[in-house]
Protein backbone atom coordinates (compact mmCIF):
# COMPACT_ATOMS: atom_id res chain seq x y z
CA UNK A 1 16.32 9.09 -8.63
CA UNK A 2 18.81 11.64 -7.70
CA UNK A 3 20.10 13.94 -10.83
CA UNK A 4 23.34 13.14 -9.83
CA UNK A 5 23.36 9.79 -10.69
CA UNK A 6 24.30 9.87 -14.96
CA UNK A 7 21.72 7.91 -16.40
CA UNK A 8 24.12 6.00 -18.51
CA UNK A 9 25.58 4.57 -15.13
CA UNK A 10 21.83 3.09 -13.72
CA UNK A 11 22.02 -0.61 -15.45
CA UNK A 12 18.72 -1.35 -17.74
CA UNK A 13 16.78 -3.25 -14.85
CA UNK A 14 17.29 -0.09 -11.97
CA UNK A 15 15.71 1.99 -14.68
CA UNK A 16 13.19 0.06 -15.88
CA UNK A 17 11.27 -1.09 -12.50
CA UNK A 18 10.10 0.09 -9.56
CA UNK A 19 11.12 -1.73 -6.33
CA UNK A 20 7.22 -2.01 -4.35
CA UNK A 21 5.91 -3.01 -0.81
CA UNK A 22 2.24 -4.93 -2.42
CA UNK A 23 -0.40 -6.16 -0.16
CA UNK A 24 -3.70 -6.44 -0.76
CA UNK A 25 -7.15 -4.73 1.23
CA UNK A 26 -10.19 -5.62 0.44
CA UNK A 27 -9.38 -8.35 -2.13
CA UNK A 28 -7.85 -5.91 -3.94
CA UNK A 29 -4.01 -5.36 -4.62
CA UNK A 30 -1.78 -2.03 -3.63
CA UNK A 31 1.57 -1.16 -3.61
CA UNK A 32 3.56 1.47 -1.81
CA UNK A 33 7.51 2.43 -3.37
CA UNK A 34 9.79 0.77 -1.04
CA UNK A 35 11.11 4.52 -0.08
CA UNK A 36 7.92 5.07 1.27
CA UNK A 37 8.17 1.82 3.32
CA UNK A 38 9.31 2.73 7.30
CA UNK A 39 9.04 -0.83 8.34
CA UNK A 40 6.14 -3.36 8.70
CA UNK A 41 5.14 -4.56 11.84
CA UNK A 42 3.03 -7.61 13.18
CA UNK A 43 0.28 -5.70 14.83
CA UNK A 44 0.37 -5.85 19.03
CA UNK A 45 -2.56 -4.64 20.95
CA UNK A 46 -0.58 -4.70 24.35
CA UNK A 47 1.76 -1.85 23.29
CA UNK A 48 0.25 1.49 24.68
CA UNK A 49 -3.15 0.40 24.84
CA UNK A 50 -3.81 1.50 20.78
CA UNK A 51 -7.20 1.71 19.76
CA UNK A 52 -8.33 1.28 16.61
CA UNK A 53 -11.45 3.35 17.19
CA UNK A 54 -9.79 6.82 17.71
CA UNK A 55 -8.23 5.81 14.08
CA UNK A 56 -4.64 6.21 16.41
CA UNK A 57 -2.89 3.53 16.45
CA UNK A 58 0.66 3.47 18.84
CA UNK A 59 3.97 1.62 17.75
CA UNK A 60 6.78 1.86 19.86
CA UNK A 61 4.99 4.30 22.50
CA UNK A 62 4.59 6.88 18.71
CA UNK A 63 0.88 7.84 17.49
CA UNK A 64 0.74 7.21 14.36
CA UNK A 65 -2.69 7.47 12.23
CA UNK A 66 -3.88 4.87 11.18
CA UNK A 67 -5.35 4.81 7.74
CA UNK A 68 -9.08 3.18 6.77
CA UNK A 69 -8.35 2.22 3.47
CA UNK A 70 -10.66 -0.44 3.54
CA UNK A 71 -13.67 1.96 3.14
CA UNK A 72 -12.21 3.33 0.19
CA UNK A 73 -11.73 0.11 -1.56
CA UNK A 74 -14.44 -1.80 -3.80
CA UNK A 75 -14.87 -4.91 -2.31
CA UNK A 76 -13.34 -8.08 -3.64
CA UNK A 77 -12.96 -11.21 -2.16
CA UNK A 78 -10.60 -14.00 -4.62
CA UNK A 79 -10.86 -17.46 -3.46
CA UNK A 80 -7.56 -17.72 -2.65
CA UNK A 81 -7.57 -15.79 0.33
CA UNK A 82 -9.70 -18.08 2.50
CA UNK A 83 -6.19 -18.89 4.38
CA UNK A 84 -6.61 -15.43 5.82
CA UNK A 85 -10.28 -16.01 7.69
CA UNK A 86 -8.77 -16.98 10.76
CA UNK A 87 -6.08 -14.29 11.40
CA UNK A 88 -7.88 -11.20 12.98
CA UNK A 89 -8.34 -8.30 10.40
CA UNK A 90 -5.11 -5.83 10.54
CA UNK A 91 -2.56 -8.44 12.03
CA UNK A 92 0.34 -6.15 10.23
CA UNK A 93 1.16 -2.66 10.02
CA UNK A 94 2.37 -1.04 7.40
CA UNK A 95 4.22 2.21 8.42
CA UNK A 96 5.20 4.91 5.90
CA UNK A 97 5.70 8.17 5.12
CA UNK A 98 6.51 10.91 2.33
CA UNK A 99 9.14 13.32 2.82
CA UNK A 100 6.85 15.78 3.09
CA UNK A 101 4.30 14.24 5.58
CA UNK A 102 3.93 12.43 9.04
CA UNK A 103 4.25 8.86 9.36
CA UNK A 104 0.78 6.58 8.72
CA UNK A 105 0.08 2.89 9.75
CA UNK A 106 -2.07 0.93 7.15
CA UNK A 107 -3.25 -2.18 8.49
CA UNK A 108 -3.27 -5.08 6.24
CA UNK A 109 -4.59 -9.10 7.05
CA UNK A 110 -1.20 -10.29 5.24
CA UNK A 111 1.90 -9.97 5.79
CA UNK A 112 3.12 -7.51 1.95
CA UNK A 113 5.20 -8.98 -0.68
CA UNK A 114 8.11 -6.88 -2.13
CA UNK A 115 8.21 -7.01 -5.84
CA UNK A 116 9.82 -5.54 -8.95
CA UNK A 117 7.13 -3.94 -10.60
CA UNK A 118 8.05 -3.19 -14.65
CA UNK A 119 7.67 0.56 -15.57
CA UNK A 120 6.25 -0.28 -18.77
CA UNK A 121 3.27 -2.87 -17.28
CA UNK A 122 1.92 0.57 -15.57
CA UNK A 123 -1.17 2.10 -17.02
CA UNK A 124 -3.36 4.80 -16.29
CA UNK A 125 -6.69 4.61 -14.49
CA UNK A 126 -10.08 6.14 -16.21
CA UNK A 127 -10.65 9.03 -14.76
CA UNK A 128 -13.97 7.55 -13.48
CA UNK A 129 -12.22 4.87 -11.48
CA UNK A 130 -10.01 7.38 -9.88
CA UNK A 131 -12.90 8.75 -8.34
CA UNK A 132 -14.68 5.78 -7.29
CA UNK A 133 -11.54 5.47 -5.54
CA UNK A 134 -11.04 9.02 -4.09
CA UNK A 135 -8.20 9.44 -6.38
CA UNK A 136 -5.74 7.24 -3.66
CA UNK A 137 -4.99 5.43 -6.97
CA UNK A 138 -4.43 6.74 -10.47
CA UNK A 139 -2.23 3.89 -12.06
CA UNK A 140 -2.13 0.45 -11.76
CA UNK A 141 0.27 -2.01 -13.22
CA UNK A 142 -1.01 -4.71 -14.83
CA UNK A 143 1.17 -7.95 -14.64
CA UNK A 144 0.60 -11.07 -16.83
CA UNK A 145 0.44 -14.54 -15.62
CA UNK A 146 -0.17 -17.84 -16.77
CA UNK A 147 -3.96 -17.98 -16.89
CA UNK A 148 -4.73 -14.40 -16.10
CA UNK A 149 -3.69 -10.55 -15.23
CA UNK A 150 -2.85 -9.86 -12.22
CA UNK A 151 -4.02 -6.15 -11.41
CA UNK A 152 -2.12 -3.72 -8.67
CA UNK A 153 -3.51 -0.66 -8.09
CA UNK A 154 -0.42 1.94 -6.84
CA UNK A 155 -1.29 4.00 -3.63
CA UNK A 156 -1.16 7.61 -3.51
CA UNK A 157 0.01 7.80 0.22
CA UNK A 158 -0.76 12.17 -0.16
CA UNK A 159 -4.27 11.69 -1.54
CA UNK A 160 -4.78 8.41 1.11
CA UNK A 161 -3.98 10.33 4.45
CA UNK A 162 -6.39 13.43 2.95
CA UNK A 163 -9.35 10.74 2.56
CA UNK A 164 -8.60 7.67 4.73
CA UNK A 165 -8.40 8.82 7.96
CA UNK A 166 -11.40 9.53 10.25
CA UNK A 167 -10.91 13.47 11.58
């Protein structure tokens, strides 16, 4: 948040979430900080013949990289995503970006859910399941629901464009 913003101004609920772009890879829930969000896409072959196998992928006549998270992930597939078996892998894009860095695409089956996430359901990962994960992730928050806990892994887009790219 910008510093000049007086805290005592933000109301309790600005302060105390983080606005998040979640979808999920690999059975397994991310989420991205809606600043980091450029737009999300439905996925069209047809626009400047992009090529998934080059790890390029174009939108709007732009290269933009296109990141293999799915590699990186463990695998997990809940039952409830049987709904997605006929869509072809990667139907949506995901374009963001850091200040810092170039624009990415991550391709995901679904189209991402934007959520509230509460600062105070985020936890740490073990420092052994960062590295299983390349470090991409480091926290997760961990959100209760009725009969279980509902687990979202937040994306380090700096650490994913180091590792989840082919170069």
């Amino acid at each position: 948040m910008p510093s000049s913003i007086p805290s005592s101004s933000l109301s309790p609920s600005t302060v105390d979430v983080c606005r998040a772009i979640v979808f999920s890879i690999s059975g397994c829930l991310l989420a991205l900080p809606v600043a980091a969000v450029v737009r999300v896409t439905q996925r069209c072959f047809a626009q400047g013949g992009a090529s998934d196998q080059s790890g390029i992928v174009y939108l709007d006549n732009q290269p933009l990289v296109l990141l293999e998270l799915h590699a990186l992930l463990p695998q997990q597939q809940p039952s409830s995503q049987t709904a997605s078996t006929n869509r072809r892998p990667g139907s949506f894009l995901i374009v963001a970006q850091l200040e810092s860095t170039a624009p990415c695409a991550i391709a995901v089956d679904e189209p991402p859910t934007l959520m509230e996430l509460p600062l105070s359901a985020v936890r740490c990962l073990p420092r052994s399941y960062q590295q299983s994960l390349r470090g991409v992730a480091q926290h997760v928050a961990m959100l209760p629901q009725l009969d279980r806990t509902i687990s979202i892994l937040l994306l380090d887009l700096q650490q994913a464009m180091r590792v989840g790219h082919p170069v």
